[in-house]
Protein backbone atom coordinates (compact mmCIF):
# COMPACT_ATOMS: atom_id res chain seq x y z
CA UNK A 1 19.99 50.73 184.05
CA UNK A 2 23.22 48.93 185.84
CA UNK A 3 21.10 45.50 184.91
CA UNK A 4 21.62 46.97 181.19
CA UNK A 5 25.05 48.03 181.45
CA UNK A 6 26.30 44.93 183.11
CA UNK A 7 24.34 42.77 180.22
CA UNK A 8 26.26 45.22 177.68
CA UNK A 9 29.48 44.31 178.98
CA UNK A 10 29.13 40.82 179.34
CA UNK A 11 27.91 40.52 175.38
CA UNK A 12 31.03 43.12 174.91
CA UNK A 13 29.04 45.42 174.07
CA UNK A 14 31.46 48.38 175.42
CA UNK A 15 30.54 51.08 173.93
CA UNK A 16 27.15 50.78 175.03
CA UNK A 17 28.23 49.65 178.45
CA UNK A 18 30.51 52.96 178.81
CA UNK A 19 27.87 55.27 177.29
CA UNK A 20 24.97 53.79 180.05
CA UNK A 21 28.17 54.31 182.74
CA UNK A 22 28.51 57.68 181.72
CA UNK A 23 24.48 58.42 181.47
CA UNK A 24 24.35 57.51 185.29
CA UNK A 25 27.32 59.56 186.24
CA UNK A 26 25.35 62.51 184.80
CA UNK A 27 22.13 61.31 186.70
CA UNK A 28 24.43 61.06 189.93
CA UNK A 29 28.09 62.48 189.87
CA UNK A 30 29.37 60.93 193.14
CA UNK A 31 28.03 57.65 191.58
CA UNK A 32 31.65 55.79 192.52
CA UNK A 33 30.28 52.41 191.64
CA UNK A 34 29.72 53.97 188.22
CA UNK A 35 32.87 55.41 187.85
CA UNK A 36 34.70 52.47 188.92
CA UNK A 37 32.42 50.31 186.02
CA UNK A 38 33.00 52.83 183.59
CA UNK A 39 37.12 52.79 184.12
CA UNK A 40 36.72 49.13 184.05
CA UNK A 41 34.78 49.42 180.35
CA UNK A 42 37.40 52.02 178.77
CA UNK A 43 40.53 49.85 180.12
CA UNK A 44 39.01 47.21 177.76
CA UNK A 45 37.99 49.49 175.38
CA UNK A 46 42.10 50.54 175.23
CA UNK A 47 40.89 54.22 176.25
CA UNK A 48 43.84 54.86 178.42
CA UNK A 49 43.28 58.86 178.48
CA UNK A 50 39.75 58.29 179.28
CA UNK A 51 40.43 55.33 181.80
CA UNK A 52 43.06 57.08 183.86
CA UNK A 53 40.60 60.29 183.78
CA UNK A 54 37.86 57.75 185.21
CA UNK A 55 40.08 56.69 187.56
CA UNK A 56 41.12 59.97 188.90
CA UNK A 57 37.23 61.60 189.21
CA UNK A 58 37.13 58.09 191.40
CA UNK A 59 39.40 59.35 193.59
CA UNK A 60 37.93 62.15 194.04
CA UNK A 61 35.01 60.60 195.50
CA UNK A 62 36.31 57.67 197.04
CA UNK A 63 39.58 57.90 197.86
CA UNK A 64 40.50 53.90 198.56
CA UNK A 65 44.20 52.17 198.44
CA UNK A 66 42.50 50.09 195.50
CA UNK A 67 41.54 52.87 193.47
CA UNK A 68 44.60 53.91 193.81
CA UNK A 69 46.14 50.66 193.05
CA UNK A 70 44.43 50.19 190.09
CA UNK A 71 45.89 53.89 188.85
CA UNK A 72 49.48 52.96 189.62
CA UNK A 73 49.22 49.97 187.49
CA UNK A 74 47.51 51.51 184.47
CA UNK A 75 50.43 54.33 184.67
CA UNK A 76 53.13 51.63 185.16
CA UNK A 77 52.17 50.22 181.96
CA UNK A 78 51.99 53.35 180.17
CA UNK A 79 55.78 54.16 181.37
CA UNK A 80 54.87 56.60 184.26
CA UNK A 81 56.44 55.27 186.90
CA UNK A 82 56.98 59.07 188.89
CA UNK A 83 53.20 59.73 188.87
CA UNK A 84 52.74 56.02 189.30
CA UNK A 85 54.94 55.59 192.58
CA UNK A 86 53.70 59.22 193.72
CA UNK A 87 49.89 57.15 193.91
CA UNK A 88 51.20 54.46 195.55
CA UNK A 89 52.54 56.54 198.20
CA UNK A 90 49.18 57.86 198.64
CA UNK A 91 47.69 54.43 198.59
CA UNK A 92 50.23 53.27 201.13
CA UNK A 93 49.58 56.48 203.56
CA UNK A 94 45.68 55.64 203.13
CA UNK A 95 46.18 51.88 204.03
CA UNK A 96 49.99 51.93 205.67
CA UNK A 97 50.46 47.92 205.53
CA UNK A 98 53.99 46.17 205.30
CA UNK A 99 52.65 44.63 202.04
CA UNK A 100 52.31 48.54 200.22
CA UNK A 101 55.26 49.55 201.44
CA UNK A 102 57.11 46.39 200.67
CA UNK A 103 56.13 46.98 196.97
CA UNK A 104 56.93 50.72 197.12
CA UNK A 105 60.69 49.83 198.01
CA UNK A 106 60.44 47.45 194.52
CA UNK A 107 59.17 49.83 192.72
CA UNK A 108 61.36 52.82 193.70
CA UNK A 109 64.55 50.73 194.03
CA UNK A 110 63.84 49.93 189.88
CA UNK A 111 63.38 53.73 189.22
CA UNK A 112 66.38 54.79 191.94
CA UNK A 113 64.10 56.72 193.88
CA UNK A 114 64.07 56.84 197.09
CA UNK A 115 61.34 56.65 200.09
């Protein structure tokens, strides 16, 4: 079924894409490859709601600086910069490298928060 999803997507085929995404997270709820793939599908699709939802339930299961990463841009570009730079503070304190927290200074500094 991944075979078929990943075909899907590469035709852009979305919706069917999402929809075999979402059959396998119902198979398999701590599927975290699937919910990764299906964030992935409703980003393109312009399903923000349902993308940052994704992302979020991915989280849940695997909670990686990436994942996280990926969150904090999504909410950056839908003018969210609180939740976004609360996210990144998680990421940073689940990977604490000089390169996260190099980025969470830029990204407070332009909202005049502070660390």
């Amino acid at each position: 079924m991944e075979q078929k999803a990943t075909s899907a997507k590469e035709v852009k085929n979305y919706e069917e894409a999402a929809n075999i995404w979402r059959s396998l997270i119902e198979r398999d709820a701590k599927n975290s490859s699937a919910y990764a793939k299906l964030a992935d599908i409703l980003s393109k699709q312009g399903k923000i709601a349902e993308t940052i939802a994704a992302y979020r339930q991915l989280i849940k299961i695997k909670p990686e600086a990436s994942t996280y990463i990926q969150l904090v841009d999504i909410l950056m570009k839908q003018e969210k910069p609180e939740e976004a730079i609360a996210l990144y503070r998680q990421a940073a304190a689940k990977e604490p490298t000089d390169y996260y927290y190099s980025n969470l200074s830029q990204d407070t500094s332009s909202t005049g928060e502070s660390r």
